[in-house]
C-alpha atoms as a PDB file:
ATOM      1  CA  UNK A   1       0.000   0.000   0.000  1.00  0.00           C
ATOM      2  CA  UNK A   2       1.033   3.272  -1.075  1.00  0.00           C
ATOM      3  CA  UNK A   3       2.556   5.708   1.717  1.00  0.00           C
ATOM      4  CA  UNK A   4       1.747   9.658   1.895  1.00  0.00           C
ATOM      5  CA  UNK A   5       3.449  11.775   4.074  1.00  0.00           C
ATOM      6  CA  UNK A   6       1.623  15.273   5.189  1.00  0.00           C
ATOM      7  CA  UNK A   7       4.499  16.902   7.318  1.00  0.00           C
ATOM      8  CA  UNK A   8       5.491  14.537  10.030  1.00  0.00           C
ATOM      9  CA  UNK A   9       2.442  12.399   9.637  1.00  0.00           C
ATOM     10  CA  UNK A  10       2.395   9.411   7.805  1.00  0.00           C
ATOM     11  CA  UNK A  11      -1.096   7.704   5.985  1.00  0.00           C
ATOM     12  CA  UNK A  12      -1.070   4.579   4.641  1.00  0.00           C
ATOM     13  CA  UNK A  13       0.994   1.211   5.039  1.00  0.00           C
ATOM     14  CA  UNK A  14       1.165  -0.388   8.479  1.00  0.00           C
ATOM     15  CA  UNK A  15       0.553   3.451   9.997  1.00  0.00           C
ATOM     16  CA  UNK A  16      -1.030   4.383  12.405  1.00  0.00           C
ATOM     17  CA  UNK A  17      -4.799   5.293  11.652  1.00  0.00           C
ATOM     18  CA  UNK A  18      -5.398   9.137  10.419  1.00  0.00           C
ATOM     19  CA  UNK A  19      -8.579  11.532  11.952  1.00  0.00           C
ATOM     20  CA  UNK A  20      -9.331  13.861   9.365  1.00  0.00           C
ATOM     21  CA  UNK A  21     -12.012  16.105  11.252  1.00  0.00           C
ATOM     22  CA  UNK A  22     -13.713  19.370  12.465  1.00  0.00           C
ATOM     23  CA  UNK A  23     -16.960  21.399  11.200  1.00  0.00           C
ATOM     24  CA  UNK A  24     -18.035  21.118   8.224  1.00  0.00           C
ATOM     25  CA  UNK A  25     -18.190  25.154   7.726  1.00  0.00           C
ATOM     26  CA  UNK A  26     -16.480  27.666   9.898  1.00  0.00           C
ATOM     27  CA  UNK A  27     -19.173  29.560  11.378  1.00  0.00           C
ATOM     28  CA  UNK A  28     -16.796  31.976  13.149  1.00  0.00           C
ATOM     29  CA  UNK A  29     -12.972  31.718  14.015  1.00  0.00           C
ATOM     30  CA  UNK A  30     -13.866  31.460  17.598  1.00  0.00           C
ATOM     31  CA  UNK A  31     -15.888  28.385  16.143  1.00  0.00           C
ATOM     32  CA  UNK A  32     -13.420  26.697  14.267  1.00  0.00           C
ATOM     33  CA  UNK A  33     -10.343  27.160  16.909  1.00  0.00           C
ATOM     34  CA  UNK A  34     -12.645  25.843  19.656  1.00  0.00           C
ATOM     35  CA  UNK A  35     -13.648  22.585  17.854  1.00  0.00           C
ATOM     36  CA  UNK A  36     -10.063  22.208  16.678  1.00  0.00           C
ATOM     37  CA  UNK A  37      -8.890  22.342  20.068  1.00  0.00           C
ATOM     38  CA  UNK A  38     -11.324  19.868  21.730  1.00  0.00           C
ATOM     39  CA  UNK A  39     -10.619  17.533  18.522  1.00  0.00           C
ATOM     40  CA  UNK A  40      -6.962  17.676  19.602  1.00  0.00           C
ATOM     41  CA  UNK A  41      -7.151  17.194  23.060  1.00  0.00           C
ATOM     42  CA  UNK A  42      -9.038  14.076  22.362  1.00  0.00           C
ATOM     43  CA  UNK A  43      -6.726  12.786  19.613  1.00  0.00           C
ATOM     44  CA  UNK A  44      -4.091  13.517  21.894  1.00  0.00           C
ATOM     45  CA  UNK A  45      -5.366  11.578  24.569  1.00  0.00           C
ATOM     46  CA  UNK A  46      -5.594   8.807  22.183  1.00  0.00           C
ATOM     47  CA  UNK A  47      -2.333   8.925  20.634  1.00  0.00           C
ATOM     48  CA  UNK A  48      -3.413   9.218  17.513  1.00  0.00           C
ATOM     49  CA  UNK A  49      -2.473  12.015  14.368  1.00  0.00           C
ATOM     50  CA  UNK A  50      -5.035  14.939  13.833  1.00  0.00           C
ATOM     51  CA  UNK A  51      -5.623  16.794  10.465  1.00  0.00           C
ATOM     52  CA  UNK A  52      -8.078  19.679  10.516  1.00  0.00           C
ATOM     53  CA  UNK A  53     -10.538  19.460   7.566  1.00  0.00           C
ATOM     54  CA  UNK A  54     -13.185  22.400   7.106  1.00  0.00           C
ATOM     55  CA  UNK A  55     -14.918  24.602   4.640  1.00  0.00           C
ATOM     56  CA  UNK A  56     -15.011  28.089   4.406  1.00  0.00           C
ATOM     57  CA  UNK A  57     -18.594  27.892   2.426  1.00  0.00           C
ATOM     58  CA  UNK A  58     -20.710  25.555   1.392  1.00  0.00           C
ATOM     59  CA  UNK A  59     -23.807  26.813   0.107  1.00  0.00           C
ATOM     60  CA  UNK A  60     -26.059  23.610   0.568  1.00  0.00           C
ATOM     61  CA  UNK A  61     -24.969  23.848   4.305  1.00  0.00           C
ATOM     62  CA  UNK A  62     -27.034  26.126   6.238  1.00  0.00           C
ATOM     63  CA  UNK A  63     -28.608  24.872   9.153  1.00  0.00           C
ATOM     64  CA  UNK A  64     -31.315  26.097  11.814  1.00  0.00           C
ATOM     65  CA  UNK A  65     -28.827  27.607  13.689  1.00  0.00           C
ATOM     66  CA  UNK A  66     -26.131  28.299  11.309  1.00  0.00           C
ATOM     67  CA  UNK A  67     -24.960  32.710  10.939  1.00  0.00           C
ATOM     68  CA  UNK A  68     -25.919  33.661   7.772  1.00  0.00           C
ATOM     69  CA  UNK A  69     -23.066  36.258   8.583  1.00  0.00           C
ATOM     70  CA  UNK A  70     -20.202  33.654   8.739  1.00  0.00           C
ATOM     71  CA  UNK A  71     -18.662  35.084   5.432  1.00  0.00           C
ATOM     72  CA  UNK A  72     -17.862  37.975   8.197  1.00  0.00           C
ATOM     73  CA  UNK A  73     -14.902  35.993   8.882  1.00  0.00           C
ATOM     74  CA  UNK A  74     -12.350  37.729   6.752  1.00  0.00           C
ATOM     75  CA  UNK A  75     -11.932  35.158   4.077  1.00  0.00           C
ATOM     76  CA  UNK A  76      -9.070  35.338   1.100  1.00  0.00           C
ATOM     77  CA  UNK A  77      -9.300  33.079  -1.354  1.00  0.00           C
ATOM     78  CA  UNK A  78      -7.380  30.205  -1.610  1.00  0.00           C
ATOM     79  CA  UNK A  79      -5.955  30.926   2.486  1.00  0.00           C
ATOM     80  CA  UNK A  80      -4.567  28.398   4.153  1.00  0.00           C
ATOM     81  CA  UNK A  81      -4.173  28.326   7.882  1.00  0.00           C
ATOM     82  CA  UNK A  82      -0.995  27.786   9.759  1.00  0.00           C
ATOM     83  CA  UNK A  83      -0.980  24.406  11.644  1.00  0.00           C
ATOM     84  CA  UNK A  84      -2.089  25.438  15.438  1.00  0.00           C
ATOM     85  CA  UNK A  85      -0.171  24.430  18.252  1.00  0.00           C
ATOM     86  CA  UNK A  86      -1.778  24.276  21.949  1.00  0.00           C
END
């Protein structure tokens, strides 16, 4: 099986399992850093690797209690976030 290598993370092979997770859209960048963090503290605890995967927008995705204002959050297209270190 076929190896990839994100930074020092390793997918594939006899590696240890991958989560790719968070929300689905960033509501606000309060939102997003507080979901990453919890996701990390638990993938931590686990000893297991942690990718953050989110959307800026997705149009299809508003729900009940979704901001219609989340496109407040000073977005530049094509940005891609630092990795975040607790």
């Amino acid at each position: 099986m076929r190896v990839i290598e994100i930074g020092d993370i390793k997918i594939g092979g006899n590696n240890q399992i991958v989560l790719f997770g968070g929300p689905c859209v960033i509501e606000s960048e309060e939102h997003l850093l507080t979901v990453d963090k919890k996701i990390k503290e638990v993938t931590t605890q686990l000893n297991i690797s942690y990718i953050l995967k989110t959307s800026f927008d997705k149009a299809n995705r508003f729900g009940l209690r979704s901001s219609p204002n989340r496109k407040n959050c000073e977005h530049k297209k094509g940005t891609i976030f630092s990795p975040l270190e607790y």
